[in-house]
Protein backbone atom coordinates (compact mmCIF):
# COMPACT_ATOMS: atom_id res chain seq x y z
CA UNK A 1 135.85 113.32 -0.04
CA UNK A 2 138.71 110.80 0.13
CA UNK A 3 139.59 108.06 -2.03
CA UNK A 4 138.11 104.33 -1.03
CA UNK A 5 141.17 102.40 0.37
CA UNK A 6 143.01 99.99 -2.46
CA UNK A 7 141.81 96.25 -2.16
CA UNK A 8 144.11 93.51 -1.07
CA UNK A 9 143.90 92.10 -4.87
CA UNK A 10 144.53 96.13 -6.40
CA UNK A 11 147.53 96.07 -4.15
CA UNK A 12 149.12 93.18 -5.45
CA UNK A 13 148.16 94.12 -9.02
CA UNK A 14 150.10 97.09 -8.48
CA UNK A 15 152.59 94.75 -7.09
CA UNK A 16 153.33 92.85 -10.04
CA UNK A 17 153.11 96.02 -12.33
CA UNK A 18 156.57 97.02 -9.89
CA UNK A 19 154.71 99.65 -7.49
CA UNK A 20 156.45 99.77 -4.27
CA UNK A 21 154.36 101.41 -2.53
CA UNK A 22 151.58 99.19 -3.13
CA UNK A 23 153.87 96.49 -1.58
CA UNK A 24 154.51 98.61 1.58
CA UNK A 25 150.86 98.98 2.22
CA UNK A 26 150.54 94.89 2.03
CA UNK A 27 153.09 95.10 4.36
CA UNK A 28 151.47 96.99 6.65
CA UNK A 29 148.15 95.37 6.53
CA UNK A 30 149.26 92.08 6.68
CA UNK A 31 152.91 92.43 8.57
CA UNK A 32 151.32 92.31 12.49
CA UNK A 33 148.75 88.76 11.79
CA UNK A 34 151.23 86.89 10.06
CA UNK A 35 154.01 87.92 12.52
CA UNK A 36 151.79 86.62 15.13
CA UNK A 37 151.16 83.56 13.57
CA UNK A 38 154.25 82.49 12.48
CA UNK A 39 155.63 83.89 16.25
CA UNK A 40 152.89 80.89 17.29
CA UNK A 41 154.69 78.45 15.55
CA UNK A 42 158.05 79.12 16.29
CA UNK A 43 159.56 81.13 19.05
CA UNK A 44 163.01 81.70 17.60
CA UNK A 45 162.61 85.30 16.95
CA UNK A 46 165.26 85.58 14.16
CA UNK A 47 163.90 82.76 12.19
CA UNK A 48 160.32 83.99 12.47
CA UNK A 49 161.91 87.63 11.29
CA UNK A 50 163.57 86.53 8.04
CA UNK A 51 160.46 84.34 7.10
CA UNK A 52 158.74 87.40 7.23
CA UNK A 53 161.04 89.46 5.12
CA UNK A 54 161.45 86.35 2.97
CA UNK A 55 157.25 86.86 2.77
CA UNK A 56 157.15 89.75 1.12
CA UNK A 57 160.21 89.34 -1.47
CA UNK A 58 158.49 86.08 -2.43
CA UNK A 59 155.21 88.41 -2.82
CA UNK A 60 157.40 90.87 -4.95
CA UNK A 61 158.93 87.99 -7.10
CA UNK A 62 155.36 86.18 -7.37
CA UNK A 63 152.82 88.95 -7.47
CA UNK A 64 151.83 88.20 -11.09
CA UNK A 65 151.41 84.49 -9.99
CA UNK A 66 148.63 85.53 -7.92
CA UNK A 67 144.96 84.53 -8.69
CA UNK A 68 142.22 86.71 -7.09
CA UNK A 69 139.36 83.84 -8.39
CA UNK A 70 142.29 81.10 -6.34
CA UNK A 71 141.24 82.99 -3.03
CA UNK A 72 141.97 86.29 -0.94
CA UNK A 73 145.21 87.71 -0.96
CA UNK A 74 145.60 87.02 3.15
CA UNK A 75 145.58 83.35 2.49
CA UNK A 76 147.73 83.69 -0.29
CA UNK A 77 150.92 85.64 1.63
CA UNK A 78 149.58 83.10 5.12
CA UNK A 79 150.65 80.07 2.06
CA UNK A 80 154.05 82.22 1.66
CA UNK A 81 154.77 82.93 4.76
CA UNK A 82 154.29 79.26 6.19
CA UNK A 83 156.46 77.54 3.68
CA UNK A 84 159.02 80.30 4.26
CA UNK A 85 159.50 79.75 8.15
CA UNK A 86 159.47 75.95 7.22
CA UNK A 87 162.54 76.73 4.78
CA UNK A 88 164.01 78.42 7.78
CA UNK A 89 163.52 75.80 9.91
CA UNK A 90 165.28 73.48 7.59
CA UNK A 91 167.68 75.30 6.68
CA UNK A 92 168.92 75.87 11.02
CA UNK A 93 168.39 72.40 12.03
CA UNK A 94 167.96 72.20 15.95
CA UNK A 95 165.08 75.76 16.17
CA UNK A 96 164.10 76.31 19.76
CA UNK A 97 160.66 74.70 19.93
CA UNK A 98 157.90 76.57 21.45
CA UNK A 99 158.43 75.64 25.15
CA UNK A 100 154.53 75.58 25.68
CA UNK A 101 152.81 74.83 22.10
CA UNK A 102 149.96 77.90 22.61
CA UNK A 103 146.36 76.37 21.80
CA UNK A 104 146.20 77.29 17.65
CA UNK A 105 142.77 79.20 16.82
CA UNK A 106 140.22 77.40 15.56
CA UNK A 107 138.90 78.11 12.18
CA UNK A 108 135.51 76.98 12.84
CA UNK A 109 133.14 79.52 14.67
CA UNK A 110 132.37 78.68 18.17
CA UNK A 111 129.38 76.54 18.40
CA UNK A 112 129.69 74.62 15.40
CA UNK A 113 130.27 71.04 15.99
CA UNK A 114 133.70 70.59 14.15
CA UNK A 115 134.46 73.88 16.52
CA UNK A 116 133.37 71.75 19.47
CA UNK A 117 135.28 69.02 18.45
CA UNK A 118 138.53 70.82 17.45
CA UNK A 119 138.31 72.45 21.01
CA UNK A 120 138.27 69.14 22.98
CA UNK A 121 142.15 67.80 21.69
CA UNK A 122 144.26 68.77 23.82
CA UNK A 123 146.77 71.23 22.94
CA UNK A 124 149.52 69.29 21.34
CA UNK A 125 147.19 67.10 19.32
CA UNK A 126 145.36 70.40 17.93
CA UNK A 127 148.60 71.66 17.43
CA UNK A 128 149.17 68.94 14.89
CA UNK A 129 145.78 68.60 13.37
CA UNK A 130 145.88 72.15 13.03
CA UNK A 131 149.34 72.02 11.10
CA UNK A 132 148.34 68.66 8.98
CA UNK A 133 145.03 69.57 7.79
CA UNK A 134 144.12 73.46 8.00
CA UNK A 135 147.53 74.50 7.21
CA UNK A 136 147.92 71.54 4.91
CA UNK A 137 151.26 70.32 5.51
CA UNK A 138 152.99 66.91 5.39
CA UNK A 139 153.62 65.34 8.63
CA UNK A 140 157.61 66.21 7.55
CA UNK A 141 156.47 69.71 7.53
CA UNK A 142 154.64 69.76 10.43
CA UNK A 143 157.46 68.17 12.37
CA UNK A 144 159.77 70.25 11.36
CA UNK A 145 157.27 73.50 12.07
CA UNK A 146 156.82 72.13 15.65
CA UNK A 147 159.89 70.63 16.32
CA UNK A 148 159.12 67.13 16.99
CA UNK A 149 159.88 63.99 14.87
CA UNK A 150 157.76 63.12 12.16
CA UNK A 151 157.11 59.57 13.97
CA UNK A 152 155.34 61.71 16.89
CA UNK A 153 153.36 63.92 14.31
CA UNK A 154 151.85 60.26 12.94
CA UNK A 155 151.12 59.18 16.28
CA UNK A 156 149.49 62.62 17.81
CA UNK A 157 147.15 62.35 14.06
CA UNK A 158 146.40 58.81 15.27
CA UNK A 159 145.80 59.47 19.13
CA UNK A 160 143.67 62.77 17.82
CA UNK A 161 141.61 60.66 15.33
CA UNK A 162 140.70 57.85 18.05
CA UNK A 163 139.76 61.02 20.77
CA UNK A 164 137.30 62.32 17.97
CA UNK A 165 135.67 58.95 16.86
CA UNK A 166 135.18 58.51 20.58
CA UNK A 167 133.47 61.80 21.40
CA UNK A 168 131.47 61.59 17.74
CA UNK A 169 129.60 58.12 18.97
């Protein structure tokens, strides 16, 4: 009989107690989603690299920061990882911006009506709706994330609001 597998929470535990390994196994689990994510967000390949790394040395530095009763450990290193391309992007001021902003996956499940709604914007307002309120940035952010002025991140957040009071009469 084999061991159960280590939770996401008794990983970082043994994270902030200095274990290693347990942060290689994060690593693992979480490397390939959050690559893929971030990769949506940003298709300068380097950048979306070292926000990566930068991921999991913030996870090193921060493990004993974590609070499992805050929420799961996924969202937690997601938080990381999206301030840490943002960094990047700030720090390399002209990123190649996704050439074709790929539609971002909706949280809700399919048939709900937010779901429904969400899936009407077109693909560069759910691009920003997606960044301003599931992701939770400022519009600043959010520019910078997708690479186009703060000024058009307000007015996408406006056009997006006036599609969905239209379709929710």
């Amino acid at each position: 009989m084999t061991a159960p597998e280590r939770t996401d929470a008794d990983l970082l535990a043994a994270v902030a107690a200095g274990d290693r390994h347990a942060l290689e196994a994060l690593y693992h689990r979480h490397s390939r989603w959050l690559l893929l994510r971030l990769q949506s967000r940003c298709n300068d390949d380097d950048l979306v690299d070292t926000a990566l790394q930068d991921t999991f040395i913030s996870a090193w530095r921060s493990a004993r920061q974590f609070r499992p009763e805050k929420g799961e450990v996924g969202a937690w290193l997601w938080s990381i990882a999206l301030r840490r391309l943002i960094d990047q992007l700030r720090r390399h001021p002209h990123p190649t911006p996704v050439a074709t902003m790929p539609e971002p996956e909706p949280l809700p499940a399919p048939g709900t009506r937010t779901y429904d709604l969400l899936s009407r914007l077109p693909a560069d307002l759910h691009a920003v709706v997606s960044a301003v309120y599931i992701d939770e940035l400022t519009t600043a952010e959010a520019a910078a994330l997708l690479g186009i002025p703060q000024g058009t991140v307000k007015s996408r957040l406006s056009r997006a609001r006036d599609l969905l009071q239209k379709v929710t009469k």
